[in-house]
C-alpha atoms as a PDB file:
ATOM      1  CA  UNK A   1     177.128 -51.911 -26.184  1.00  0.00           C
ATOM      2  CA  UNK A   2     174.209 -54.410 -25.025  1.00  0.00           C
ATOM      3  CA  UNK A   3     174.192 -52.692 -21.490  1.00  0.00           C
ATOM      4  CA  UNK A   4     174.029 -49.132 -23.483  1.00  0.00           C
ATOM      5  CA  UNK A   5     170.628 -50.186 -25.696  1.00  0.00           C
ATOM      6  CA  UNK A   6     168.781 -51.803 -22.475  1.00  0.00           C
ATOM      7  CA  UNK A   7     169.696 -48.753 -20.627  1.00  0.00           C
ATOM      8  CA  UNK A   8     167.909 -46.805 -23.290  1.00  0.00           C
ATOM      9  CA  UNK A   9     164.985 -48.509 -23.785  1.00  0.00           C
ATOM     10  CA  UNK A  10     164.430 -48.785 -19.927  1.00  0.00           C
ATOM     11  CA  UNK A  11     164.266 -44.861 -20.062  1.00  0.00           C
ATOM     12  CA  UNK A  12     162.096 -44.746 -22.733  1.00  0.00           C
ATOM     13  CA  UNK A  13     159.888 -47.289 -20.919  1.00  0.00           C
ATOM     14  CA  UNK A  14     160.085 -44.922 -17.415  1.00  0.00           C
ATOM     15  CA  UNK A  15     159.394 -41.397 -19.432  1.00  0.00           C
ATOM     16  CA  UNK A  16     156.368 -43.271 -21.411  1.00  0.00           C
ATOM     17  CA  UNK A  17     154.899 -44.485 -17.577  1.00  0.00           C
ATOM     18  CA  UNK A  18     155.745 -41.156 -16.459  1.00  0.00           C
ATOM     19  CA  UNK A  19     153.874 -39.234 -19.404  1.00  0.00           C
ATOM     20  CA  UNK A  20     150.191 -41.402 -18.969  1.00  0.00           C
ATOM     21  CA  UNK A  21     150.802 -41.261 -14.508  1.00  0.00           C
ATOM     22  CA  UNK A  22     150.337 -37.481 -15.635  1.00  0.00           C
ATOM     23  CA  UNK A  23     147.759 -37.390 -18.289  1.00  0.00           C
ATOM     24  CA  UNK A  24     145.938 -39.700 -15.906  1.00  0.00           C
ATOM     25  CA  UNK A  25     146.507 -37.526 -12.990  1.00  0.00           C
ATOM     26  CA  UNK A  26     145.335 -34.850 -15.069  1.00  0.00           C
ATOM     27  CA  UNK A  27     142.479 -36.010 -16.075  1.00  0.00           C
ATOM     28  CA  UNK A  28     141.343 -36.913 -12.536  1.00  0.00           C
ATOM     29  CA  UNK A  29     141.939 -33.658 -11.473  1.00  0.00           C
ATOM     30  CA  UNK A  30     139.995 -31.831 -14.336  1.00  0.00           C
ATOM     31  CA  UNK A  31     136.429 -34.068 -13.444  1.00  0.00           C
ATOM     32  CA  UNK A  32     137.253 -33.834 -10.198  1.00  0.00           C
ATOM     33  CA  UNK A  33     137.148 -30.074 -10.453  1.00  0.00           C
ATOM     34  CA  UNK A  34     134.044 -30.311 -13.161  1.00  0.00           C
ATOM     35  CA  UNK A  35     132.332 -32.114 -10.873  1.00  0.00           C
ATOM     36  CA  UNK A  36     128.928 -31.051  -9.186  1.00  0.00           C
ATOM     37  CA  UNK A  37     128.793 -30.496  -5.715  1.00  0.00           C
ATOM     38  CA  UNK A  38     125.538 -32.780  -5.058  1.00  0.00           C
ATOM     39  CA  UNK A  39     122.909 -33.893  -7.863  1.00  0.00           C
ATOM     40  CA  UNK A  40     119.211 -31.870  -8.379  1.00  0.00           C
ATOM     41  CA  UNK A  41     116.802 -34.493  -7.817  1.00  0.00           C
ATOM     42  CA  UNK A  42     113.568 -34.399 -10.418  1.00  0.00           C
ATOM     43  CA  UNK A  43     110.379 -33.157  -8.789  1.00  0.00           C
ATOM     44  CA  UNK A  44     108.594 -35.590  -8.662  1.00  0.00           C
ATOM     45  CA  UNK A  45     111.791 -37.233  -6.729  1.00  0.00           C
ATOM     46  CA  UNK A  46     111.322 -34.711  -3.714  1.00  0.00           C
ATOM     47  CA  UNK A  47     108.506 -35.430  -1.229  1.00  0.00           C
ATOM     48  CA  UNK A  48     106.606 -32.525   0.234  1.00  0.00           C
ATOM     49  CA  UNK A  49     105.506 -33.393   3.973  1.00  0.00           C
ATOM     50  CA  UNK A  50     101.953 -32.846   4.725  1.00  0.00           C
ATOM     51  CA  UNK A  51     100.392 -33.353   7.981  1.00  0.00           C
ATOM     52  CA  UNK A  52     102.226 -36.329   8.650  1.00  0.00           C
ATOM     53  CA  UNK A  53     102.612 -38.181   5.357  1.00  0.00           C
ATOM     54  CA  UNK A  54     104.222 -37.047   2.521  1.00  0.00           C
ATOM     55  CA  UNK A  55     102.594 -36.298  -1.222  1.00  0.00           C
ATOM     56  CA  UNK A  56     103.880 -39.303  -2.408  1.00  0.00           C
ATOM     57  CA  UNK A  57     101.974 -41.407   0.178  1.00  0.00           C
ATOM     58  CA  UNK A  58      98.967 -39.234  -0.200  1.00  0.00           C
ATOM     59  CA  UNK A  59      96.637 -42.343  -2.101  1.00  0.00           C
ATOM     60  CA  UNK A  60      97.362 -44.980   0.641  1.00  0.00           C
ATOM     61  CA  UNK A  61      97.681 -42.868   3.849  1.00  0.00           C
ATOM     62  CA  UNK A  62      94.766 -40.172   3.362  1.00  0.00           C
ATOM     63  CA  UNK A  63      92.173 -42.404   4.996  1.00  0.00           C
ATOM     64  CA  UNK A  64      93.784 -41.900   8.356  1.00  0.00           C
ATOM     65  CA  UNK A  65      92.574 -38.662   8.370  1.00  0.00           C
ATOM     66  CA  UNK A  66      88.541 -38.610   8.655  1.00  0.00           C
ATOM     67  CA  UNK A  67      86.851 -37.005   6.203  1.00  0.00           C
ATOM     68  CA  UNK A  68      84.566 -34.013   7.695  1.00  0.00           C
ATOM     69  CA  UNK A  69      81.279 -35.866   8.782  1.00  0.00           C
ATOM     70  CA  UNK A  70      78.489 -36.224   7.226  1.00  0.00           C
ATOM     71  CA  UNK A  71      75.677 -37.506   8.323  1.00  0.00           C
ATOM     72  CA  UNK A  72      73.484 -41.133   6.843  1.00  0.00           C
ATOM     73  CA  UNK A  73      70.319 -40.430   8.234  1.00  0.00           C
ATOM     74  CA  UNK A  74      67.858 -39.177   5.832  1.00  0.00           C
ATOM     75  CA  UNK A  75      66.490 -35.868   5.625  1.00  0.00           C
ATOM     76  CA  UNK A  76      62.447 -35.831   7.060  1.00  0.00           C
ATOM     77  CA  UNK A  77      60.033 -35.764   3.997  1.00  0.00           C
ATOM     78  CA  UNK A  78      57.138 -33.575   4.282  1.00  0.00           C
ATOM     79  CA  UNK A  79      54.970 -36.690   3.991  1.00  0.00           C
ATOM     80  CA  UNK A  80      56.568 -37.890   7.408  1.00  0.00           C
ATOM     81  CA  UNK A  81      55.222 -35.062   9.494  1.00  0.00           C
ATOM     82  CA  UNK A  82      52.708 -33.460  10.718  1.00  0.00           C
ATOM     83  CA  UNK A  83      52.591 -30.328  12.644  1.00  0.00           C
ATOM     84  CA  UNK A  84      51.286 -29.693  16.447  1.00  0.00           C
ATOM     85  CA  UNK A  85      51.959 -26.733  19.250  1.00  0.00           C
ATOM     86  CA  UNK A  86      53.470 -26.925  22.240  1.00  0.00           C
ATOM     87  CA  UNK A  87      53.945 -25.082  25.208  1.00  0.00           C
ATOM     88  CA  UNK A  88      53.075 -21.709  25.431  1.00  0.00           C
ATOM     89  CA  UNK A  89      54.787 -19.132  27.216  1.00  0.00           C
ATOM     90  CA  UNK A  90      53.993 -15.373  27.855  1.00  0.00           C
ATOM     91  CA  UNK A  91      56.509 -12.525  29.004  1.00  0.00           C
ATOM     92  CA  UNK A  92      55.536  -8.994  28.553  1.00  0.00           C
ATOM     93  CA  UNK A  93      53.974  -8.280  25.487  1.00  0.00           C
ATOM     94  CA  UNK A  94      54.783 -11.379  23.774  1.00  0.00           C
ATOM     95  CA  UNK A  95      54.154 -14.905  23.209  1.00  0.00           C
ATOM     96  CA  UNK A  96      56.118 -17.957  22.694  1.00  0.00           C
ATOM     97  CA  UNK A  97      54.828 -20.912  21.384  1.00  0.00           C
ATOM     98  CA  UNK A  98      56.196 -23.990  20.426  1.00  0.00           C
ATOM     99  CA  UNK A  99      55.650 -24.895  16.612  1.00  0.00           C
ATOM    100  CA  UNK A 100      56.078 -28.726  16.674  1.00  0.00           C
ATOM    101  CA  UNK A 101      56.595 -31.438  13.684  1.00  0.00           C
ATOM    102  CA  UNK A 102      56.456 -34.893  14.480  1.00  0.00           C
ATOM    103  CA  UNK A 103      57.749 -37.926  12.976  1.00  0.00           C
ATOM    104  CA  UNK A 104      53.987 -40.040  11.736  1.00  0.00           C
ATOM    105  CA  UNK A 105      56.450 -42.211  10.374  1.00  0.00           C
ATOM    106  CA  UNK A 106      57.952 -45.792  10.827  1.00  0.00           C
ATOM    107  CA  UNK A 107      62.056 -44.509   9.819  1.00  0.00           C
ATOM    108  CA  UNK A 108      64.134 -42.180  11.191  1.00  0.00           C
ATOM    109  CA  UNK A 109      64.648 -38.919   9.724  1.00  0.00           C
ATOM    110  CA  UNK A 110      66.275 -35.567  10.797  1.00  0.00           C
ATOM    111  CA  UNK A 111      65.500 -32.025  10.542  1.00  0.00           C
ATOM    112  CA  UNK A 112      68.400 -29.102  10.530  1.00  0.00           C
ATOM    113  CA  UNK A 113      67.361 -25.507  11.054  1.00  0.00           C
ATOM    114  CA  UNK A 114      64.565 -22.793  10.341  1.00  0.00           C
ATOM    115  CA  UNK A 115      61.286 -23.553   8.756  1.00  0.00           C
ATOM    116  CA  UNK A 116      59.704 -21.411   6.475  1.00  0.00           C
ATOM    117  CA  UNK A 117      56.248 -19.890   8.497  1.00  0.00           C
ATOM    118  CA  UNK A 118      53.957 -18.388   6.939  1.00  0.00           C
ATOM    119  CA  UNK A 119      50.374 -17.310   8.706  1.00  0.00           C
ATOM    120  CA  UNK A 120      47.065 -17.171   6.471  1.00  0.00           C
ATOM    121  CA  UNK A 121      44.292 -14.342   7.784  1.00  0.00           C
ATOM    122  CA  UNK A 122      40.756 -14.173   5.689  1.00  0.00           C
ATOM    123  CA  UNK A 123      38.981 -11.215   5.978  1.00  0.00           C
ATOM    124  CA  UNK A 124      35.666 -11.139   3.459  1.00  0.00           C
ATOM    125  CA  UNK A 125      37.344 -11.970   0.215  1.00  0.00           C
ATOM    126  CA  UNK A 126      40.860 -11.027   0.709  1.00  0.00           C
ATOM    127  CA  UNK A 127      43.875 -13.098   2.062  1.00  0.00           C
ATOM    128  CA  UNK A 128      46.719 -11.197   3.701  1.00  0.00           C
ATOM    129  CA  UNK A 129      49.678 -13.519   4.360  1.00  0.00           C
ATOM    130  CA  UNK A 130      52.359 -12.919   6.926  1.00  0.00           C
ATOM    131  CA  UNK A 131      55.749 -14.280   7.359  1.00  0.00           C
ATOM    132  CA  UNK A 132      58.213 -15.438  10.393  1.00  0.00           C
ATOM    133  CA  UNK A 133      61.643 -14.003  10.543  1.00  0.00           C
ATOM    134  CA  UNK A 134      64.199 -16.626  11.664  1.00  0.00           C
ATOM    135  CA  UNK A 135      66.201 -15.347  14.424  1.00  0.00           C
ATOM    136  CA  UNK A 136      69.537 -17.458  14.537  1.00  0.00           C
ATOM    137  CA  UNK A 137      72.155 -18.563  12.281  1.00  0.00           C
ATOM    138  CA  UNK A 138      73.562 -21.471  13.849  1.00  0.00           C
ATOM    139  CA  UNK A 139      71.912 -24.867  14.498  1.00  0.00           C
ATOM    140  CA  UNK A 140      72.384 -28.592  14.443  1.00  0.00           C
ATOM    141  CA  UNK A 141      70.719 -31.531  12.722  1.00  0.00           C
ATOM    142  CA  UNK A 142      67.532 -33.281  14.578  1.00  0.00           C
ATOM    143  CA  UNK A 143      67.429 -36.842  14.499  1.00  0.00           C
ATOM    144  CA  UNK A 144      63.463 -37.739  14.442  1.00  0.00           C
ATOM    145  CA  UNK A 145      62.718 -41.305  15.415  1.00  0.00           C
ATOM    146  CA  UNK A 146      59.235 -42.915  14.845  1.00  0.00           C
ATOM    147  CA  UNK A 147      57.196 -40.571  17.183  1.00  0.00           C
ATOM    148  CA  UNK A 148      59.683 -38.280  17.660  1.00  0.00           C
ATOM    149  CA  UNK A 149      59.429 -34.639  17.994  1.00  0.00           C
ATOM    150  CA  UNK A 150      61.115 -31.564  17.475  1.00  0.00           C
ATOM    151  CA  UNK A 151      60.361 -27.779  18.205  1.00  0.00           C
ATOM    152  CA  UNK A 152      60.851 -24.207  17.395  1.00  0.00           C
ATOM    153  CA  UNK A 153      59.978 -21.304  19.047  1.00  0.00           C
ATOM    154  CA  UNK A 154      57.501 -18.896  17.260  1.00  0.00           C
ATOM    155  CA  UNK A 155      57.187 -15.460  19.335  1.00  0.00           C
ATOM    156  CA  UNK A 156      54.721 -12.663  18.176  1.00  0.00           C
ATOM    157  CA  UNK A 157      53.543  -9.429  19.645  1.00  0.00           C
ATOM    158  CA  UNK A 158      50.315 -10.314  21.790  1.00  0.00           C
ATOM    159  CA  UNK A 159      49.109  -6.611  22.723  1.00  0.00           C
ATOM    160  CA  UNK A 160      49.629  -3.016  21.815  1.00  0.00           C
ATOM    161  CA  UNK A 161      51.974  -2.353  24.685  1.00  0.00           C
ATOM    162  CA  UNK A 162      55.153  -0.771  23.268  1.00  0.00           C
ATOM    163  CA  UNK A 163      53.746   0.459  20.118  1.00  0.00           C
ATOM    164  CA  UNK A 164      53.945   4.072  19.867  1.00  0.00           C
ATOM    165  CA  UNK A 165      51.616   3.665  16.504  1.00  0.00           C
ATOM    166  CA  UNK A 166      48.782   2.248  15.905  1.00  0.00           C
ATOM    167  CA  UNK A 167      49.328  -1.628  15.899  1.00  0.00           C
ATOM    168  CA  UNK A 168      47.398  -3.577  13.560  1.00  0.00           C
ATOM    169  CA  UNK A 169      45.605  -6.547  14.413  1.00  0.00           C
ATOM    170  CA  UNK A 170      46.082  -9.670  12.666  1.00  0.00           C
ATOM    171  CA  UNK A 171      44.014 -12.720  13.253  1.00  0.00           C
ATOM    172  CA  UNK A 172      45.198 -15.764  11.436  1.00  0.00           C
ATOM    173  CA  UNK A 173      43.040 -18.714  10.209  1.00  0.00           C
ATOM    174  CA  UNK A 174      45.657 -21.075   9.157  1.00  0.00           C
ATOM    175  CA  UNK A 175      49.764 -21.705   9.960  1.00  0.00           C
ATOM    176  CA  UNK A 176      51.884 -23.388   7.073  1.00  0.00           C
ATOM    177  CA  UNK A 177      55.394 -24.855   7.508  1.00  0.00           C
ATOM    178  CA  UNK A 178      57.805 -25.732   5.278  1.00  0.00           C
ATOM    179  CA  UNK A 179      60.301 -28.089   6.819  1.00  0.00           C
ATOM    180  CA  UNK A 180      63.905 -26.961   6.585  1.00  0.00           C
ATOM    181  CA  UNK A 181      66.015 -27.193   2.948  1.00  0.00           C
ATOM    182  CA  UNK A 182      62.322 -28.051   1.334  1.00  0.00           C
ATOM    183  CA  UNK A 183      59.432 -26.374  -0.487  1.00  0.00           C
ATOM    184  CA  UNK A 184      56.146 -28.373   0.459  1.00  0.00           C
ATOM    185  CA  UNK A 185      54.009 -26.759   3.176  1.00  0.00           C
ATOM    186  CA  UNK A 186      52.322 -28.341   5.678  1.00  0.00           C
ATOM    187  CA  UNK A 187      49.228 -26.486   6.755  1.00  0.00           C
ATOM    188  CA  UNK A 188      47.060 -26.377   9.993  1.00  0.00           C
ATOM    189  CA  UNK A 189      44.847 -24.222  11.836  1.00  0.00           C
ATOM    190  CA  UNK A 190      46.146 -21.127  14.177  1.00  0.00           C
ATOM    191  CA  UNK A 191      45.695 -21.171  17.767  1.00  0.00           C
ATOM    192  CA  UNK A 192      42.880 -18.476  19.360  1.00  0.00           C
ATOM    193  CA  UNK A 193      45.684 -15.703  19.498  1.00  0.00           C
ATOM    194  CA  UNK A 194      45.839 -12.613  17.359  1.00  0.00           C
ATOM    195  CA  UNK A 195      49.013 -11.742  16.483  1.00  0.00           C
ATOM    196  CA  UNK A 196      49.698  -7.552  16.703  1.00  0.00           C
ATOM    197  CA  UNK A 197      51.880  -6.149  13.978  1.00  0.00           C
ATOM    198  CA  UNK A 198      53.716  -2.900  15.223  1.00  0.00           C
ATOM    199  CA  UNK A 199      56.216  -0.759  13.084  1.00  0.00           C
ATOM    200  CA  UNK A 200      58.287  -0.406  15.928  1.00  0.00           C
ATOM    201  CA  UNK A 201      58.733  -4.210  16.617  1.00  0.00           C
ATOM    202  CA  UNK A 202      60.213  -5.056  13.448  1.00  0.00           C
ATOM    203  CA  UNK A 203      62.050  -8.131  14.524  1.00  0.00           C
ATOM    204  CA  UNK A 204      58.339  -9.936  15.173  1.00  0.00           C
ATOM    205  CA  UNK A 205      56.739 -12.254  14.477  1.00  0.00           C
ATOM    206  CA  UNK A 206      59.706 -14.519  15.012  1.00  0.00           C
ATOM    207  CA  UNK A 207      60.311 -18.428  14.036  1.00  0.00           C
ATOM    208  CA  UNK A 208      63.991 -20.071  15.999  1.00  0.00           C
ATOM    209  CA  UNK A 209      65.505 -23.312  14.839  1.00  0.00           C
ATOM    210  CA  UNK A 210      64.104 -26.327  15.407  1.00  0.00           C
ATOM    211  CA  UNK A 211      65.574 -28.221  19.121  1.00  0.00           C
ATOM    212  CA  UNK A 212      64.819 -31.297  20.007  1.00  0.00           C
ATOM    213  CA  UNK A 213      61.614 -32.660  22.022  1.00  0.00           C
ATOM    214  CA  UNK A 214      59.565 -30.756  23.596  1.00  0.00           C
ATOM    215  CA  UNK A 215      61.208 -27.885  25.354  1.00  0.00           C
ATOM    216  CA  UNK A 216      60.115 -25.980  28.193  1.00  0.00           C
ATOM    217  CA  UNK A 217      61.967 -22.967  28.954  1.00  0.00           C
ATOM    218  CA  UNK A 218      61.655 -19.018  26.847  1.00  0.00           C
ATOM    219  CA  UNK A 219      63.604 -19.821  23.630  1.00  0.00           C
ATOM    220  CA  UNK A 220      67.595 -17.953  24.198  1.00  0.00           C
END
């Protein structure tokens, strides 16, 4: 009778392992089936590769690549300058002739591009002003040291060959330049030339970027 009852409860025991091996197996199975097959990461988790660091690295690394340069050395103040000629050159029925500025000053200073040029003529009581039309669009900066020079080529129509109308004849007194990126002129007198205007010369008189030194070849 003994042997009957442990045989009992040892079945009971068996079915009750059996019964949670299954639930447990179960169970397994279901999260294993609920399961994700990888994890989104948050965006700020994902670094984006740029160049050759990634976004997350941008505040430490970014000084690797050099900023695009600019330059330290001041810009020329009309105050440091004054204006001469240079060289001139003739070729057909123009002129070229260098317009100069020159560093009066003790620091160094730099000049980048066209001036403005305008020429002053005085007949009797009425002033007639005429204007240089820049000829380039590219150009680099100038760096003037105390003494230094730079020039630009200022070409102008020197007879009435060409002109298929009447030309008219302009005789400046005085020259003004404004330095590049400024609005002060500096003024000086005109060289001996007269300067011929012609309707079918538009592109004269002419002003060119300013080079450096004292060039002297026929501007390109």
């Amino acid at each position: 009778m003994q042997g009957y009852e442990r045989a009992k409860r040892a079945l009971r025991f068996y079915q009750g392992l059996s019964a949670a091996l299954f639930t447990a197996v179960v169970m397994v199975g279901v999260a294993y089936l609920t399961k994700p097959a990888y994890t989104i990461p948050k965006q700020s988790q994902i670094a984006s590769t740029v160049g050759n660091y990634s976004t997350s690295d941008q505040a430490t690394t970014s000084s690797t690549n050099p900023p695009l340069q600019v330059s330290t050395t001041p810009k020329c103040n009309p105050s440091q300058l004054r204006v001469l000629y240079g060289p001139e050159q003739q070729g057909g029925n123009t002129s070229e002739v260098q317009i100069v500025l020159q560093n009066t000053s003790s620091s160094l200073c730099e000049i980048a591009g066209h001036p403005g040029l305008q020429l002053v003529q005085t007949l009797g009581s009425s002033v007639t002003k005429l204007d240089g039309i820049w000829t380039k669009t590219g150009f680099s900066a100038v760096k003037l040291s105390p003494g230094g020079d730079a020039h630009a080529w200022f070409t102008f129509l020197n007879s009435t060959k060409g002109c298929t109308t009447t030309p008219q004849a302009f005789i400046p007194q005085s020259l003004y330049i404004i330095p590049p990126n400024d609005s002060i002129q500096i003024q000086t007198s005109w060289i001996d030339q007269t300067i011929y205007l012609c309707s079918t010369e538009p592109q004269y008189p002419s002003i060119g970027v300013f080079l450096p030194g004292l060039g002297g070849n026929y501007p390109n």
